[in-house]
PDB file of N, CA and C in Angstrom:
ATOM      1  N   UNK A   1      13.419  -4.850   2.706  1.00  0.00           N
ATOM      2  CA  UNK A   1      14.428  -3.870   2.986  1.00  0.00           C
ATOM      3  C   UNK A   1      15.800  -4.523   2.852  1.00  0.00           C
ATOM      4  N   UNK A   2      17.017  -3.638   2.702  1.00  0.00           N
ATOM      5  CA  UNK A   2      18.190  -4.707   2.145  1.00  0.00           C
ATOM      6  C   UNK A   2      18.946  -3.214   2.940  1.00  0.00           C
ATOM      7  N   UNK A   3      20.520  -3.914   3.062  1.00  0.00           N
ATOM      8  CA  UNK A   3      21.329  -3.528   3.709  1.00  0.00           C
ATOM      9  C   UNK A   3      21.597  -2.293   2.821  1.00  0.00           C
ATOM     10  N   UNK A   4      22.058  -1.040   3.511  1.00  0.00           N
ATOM     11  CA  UNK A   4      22.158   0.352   3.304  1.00  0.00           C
ATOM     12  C   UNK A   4      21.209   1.035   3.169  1.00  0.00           C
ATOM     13  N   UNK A   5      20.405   0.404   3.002  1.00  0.00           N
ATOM     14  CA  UNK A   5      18.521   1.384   2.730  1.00  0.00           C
ATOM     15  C   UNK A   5      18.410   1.988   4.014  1.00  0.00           C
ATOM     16  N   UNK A   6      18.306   3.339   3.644  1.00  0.00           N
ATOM     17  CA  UNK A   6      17.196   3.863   4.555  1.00  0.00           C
ATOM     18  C   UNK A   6      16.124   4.387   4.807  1.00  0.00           C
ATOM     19  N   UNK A   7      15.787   4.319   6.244  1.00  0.00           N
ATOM     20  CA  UNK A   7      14.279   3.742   7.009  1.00  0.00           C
ATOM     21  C   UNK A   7      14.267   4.979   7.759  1.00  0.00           C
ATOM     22  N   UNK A   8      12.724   4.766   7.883  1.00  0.00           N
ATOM     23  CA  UNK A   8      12.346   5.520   9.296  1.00  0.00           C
ATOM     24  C   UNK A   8      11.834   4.939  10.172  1.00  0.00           C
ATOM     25  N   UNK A   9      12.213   4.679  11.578  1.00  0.00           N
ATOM     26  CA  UNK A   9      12.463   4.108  12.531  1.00  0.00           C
ATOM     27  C   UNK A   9      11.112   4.862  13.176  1.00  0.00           C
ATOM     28  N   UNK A  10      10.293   3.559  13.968  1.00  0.00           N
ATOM     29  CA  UNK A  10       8.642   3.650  14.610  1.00  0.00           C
ATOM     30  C   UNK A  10       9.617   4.399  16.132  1.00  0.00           C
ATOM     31  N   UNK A  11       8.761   5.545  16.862  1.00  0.00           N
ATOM     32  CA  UNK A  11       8.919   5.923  17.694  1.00  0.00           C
ATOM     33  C   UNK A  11       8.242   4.936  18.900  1.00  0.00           C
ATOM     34  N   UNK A  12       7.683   3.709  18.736  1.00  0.00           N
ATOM     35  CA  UNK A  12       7.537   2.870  19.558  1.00  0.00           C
ATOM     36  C   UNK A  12       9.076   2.003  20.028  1.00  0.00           C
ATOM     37  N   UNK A  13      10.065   1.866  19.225  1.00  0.00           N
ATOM     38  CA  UNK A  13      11.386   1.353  19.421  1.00  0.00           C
ATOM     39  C   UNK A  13      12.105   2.317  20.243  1.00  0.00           C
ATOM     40  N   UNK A  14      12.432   3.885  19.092  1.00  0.00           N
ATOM     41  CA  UNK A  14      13.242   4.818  19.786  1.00  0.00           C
ATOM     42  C   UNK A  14      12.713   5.524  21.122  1.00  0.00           C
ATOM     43  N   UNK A  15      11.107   5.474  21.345  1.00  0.00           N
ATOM     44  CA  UNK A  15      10.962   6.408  22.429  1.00  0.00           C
ATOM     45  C   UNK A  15      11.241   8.091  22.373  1.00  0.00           C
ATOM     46  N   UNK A  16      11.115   8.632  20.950  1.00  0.00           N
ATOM     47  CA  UNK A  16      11.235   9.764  21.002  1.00  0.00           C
ATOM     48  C   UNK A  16       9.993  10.108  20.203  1.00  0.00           C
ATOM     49  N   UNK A  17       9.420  11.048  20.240  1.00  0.00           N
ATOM     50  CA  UNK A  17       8.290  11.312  19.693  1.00  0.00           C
ATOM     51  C   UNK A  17       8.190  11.766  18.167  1.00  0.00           C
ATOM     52  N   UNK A  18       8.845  11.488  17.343  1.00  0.00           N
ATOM     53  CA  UNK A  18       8.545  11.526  16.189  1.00  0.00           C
ATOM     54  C   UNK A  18       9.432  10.296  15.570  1.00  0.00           C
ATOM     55  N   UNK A  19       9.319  10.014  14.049  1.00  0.00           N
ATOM     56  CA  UNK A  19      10.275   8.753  13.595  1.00  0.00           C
ATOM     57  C   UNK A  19      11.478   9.700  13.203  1.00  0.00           C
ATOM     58  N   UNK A  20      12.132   8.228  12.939  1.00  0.00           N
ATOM     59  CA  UNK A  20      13.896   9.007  13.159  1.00  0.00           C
ATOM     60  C   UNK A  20      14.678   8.037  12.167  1.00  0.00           C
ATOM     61  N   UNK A  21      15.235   9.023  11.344  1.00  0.00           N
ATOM     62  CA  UNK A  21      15.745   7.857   9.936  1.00  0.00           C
ATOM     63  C   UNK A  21      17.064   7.607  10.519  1.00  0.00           C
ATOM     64  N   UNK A  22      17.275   6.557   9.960  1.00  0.00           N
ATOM     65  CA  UNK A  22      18.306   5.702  10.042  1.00  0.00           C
ATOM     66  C   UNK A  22      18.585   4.572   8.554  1.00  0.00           C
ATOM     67  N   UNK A  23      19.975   3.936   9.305  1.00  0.00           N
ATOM     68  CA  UNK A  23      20.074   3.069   7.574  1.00  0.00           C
ATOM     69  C   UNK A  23      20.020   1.677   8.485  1.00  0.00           C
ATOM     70  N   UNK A  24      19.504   0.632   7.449  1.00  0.00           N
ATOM     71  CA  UNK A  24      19.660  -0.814   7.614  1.00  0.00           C
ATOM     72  C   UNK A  24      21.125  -1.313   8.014  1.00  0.00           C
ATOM     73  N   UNK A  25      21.607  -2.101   9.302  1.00  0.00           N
ATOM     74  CA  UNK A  25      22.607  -2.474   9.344  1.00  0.00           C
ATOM     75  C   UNK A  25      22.835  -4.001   9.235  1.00  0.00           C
ATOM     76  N   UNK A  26      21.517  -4.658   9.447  1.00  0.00           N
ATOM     77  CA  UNK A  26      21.327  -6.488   9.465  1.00  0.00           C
ATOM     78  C   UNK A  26      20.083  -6.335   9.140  1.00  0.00           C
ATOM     79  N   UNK A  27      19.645  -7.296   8.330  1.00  0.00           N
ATOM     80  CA  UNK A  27      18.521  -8.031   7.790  1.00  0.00           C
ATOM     81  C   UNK A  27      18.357  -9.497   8.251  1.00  0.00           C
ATOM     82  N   UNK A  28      17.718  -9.970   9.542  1.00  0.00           N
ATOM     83  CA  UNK A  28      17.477 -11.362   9.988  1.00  0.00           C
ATOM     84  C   UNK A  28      15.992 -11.597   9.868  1.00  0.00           C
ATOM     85  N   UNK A  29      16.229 -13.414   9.290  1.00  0.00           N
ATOM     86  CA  UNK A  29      15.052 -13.524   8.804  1.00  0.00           C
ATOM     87  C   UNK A  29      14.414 -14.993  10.255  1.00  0.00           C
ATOM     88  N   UNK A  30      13.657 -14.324  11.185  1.00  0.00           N
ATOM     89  CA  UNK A  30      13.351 -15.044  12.342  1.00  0.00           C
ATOM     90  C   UNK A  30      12.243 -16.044  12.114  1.00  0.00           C
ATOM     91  N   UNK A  31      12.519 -16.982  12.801  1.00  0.00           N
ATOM     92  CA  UNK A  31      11.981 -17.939  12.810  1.00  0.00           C
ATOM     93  C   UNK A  31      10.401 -17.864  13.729  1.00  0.00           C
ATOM     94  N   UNK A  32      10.570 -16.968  14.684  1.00  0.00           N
ATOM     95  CA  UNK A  32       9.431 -16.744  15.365  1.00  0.00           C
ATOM     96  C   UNK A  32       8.483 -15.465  15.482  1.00  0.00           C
ATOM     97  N   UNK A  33       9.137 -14.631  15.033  1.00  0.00           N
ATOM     98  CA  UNK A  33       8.677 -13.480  14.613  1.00  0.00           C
ATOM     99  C   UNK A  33       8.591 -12.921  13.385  1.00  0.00           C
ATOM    100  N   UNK A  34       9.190 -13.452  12.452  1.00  0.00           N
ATOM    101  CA  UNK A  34       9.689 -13.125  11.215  1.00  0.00           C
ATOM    102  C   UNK A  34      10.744 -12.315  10.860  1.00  0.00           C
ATOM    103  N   UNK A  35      10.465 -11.043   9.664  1.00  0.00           N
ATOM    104  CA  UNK A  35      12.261 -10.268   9.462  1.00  0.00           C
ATOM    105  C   UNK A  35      11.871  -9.275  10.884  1.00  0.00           C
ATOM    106  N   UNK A  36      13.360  -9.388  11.055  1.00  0.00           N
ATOM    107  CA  UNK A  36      13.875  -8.469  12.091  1.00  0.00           C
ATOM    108  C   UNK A  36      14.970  -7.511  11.123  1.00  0.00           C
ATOM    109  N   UNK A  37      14.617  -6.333  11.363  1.00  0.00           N
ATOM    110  CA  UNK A  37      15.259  -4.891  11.111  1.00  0.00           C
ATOM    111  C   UNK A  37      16.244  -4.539  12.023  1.00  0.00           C
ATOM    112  N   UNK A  38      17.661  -3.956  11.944  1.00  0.00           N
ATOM    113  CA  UNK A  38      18.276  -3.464  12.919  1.00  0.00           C
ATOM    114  C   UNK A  38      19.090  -1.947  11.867  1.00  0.00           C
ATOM    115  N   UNK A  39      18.775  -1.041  11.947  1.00  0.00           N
ATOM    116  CA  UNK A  39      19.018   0.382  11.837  1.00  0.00           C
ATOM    117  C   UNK A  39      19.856   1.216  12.571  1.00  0.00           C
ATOM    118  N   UNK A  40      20.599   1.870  12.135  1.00  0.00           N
ATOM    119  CA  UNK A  40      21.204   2.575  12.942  1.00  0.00           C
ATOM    120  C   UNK A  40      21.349   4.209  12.433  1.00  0.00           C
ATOM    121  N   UNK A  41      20.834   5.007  13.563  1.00  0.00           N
ATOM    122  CA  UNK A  41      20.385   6.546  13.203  1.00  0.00           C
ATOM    123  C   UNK A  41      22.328   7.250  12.943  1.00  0.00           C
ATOM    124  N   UNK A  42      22.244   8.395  12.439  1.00  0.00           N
ATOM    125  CA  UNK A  42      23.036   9.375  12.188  1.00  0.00           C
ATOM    126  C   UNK A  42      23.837   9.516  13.266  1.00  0.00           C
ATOM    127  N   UNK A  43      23.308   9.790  14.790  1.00  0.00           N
ATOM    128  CA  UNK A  43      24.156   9.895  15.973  1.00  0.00           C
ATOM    129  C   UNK A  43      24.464   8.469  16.442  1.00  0.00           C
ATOM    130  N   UNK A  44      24.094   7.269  16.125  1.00  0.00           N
ATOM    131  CA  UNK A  44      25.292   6.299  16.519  1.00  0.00           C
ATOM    132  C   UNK A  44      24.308   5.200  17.349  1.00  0.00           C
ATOM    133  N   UNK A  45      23.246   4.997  17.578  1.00  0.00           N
ATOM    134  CA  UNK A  45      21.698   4.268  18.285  1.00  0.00           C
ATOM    135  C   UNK A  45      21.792   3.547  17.064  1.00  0.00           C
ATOM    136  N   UNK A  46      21.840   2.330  17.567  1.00  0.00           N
ATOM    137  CA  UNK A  46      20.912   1.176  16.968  1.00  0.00           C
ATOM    138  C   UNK A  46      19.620   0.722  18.068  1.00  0.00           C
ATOM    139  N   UNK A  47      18.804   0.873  16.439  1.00  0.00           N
ATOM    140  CA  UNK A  47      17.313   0.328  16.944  1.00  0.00           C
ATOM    141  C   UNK A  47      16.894  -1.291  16.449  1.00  0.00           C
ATOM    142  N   UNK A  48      16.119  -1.881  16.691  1.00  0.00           N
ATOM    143  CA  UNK A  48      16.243  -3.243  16.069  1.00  0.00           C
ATOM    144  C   UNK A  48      14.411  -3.880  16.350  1.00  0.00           C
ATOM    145  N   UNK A  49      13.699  -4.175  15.534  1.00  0.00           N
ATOM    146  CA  UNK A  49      12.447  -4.953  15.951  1.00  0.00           C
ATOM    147  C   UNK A  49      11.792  -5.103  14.593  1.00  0.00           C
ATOM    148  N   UNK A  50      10.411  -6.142  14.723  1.00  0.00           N
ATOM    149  CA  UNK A  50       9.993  -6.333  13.030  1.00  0.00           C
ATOM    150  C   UNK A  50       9.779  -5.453  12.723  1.00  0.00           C
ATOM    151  N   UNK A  51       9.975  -5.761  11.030  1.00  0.00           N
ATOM    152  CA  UNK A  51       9.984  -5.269   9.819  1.00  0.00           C
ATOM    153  C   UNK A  51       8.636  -4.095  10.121  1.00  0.00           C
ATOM    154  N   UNK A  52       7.034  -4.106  10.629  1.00  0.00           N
ATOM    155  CA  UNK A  52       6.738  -3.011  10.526  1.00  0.00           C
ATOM    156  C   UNK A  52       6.958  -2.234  10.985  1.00  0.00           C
ATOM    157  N   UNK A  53       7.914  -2.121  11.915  1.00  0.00           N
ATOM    158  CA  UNK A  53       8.301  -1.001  12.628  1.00  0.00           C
ATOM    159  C   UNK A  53       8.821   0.098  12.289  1.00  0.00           C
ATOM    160  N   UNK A  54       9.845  -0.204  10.523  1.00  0.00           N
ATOM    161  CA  UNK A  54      10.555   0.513   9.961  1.00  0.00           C
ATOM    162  C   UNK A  54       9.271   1.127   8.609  1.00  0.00           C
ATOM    163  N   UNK A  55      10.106   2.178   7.852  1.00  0.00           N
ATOM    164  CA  UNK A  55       9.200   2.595   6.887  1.00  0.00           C
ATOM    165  C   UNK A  55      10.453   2.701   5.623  1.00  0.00           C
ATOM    166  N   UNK A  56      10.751   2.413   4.821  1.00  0.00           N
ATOM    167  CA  UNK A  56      10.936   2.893   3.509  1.00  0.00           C
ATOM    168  C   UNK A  56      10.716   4.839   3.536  1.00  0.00           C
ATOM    169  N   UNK A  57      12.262   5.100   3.399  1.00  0.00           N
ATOM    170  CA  UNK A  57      12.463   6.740   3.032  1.00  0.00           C
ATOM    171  C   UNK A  57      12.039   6.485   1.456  1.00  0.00           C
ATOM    172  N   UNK A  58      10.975   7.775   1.155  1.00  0.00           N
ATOM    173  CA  UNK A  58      10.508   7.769  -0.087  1.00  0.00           C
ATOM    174  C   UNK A  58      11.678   8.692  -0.825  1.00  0.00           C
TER     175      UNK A  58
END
């Protein structure tokens, strides 16, 4: 995933019951967890956790 792409965000992060698109705002590549995703939805929430959490908008 690369900066401006957008994602759909796992309702295990947001806590709302369905996924919720958003765009890529940082791409970190962790040392202990691996890539970390940080997204941020339309109303102004940043979400942030690994890479499977997010999905590629088709």
């Amino acid at each position: 995933m690369a900066l401006g792409e957008y994602v759909m965000i796992s309702p295990d992060l947001t806590q709302y019951g369905e996924w919720v698109k958003g765009q890529v705002i940082e791409v970190e590549d962790n040392s202990f967890v691996g890539t970390v995703i940080s997204a941020q939805t339309e109303d102004g929430n940043i979400f942030f956790g690994k890479a499977a959490d997010f999905k590629r908008v088709a």
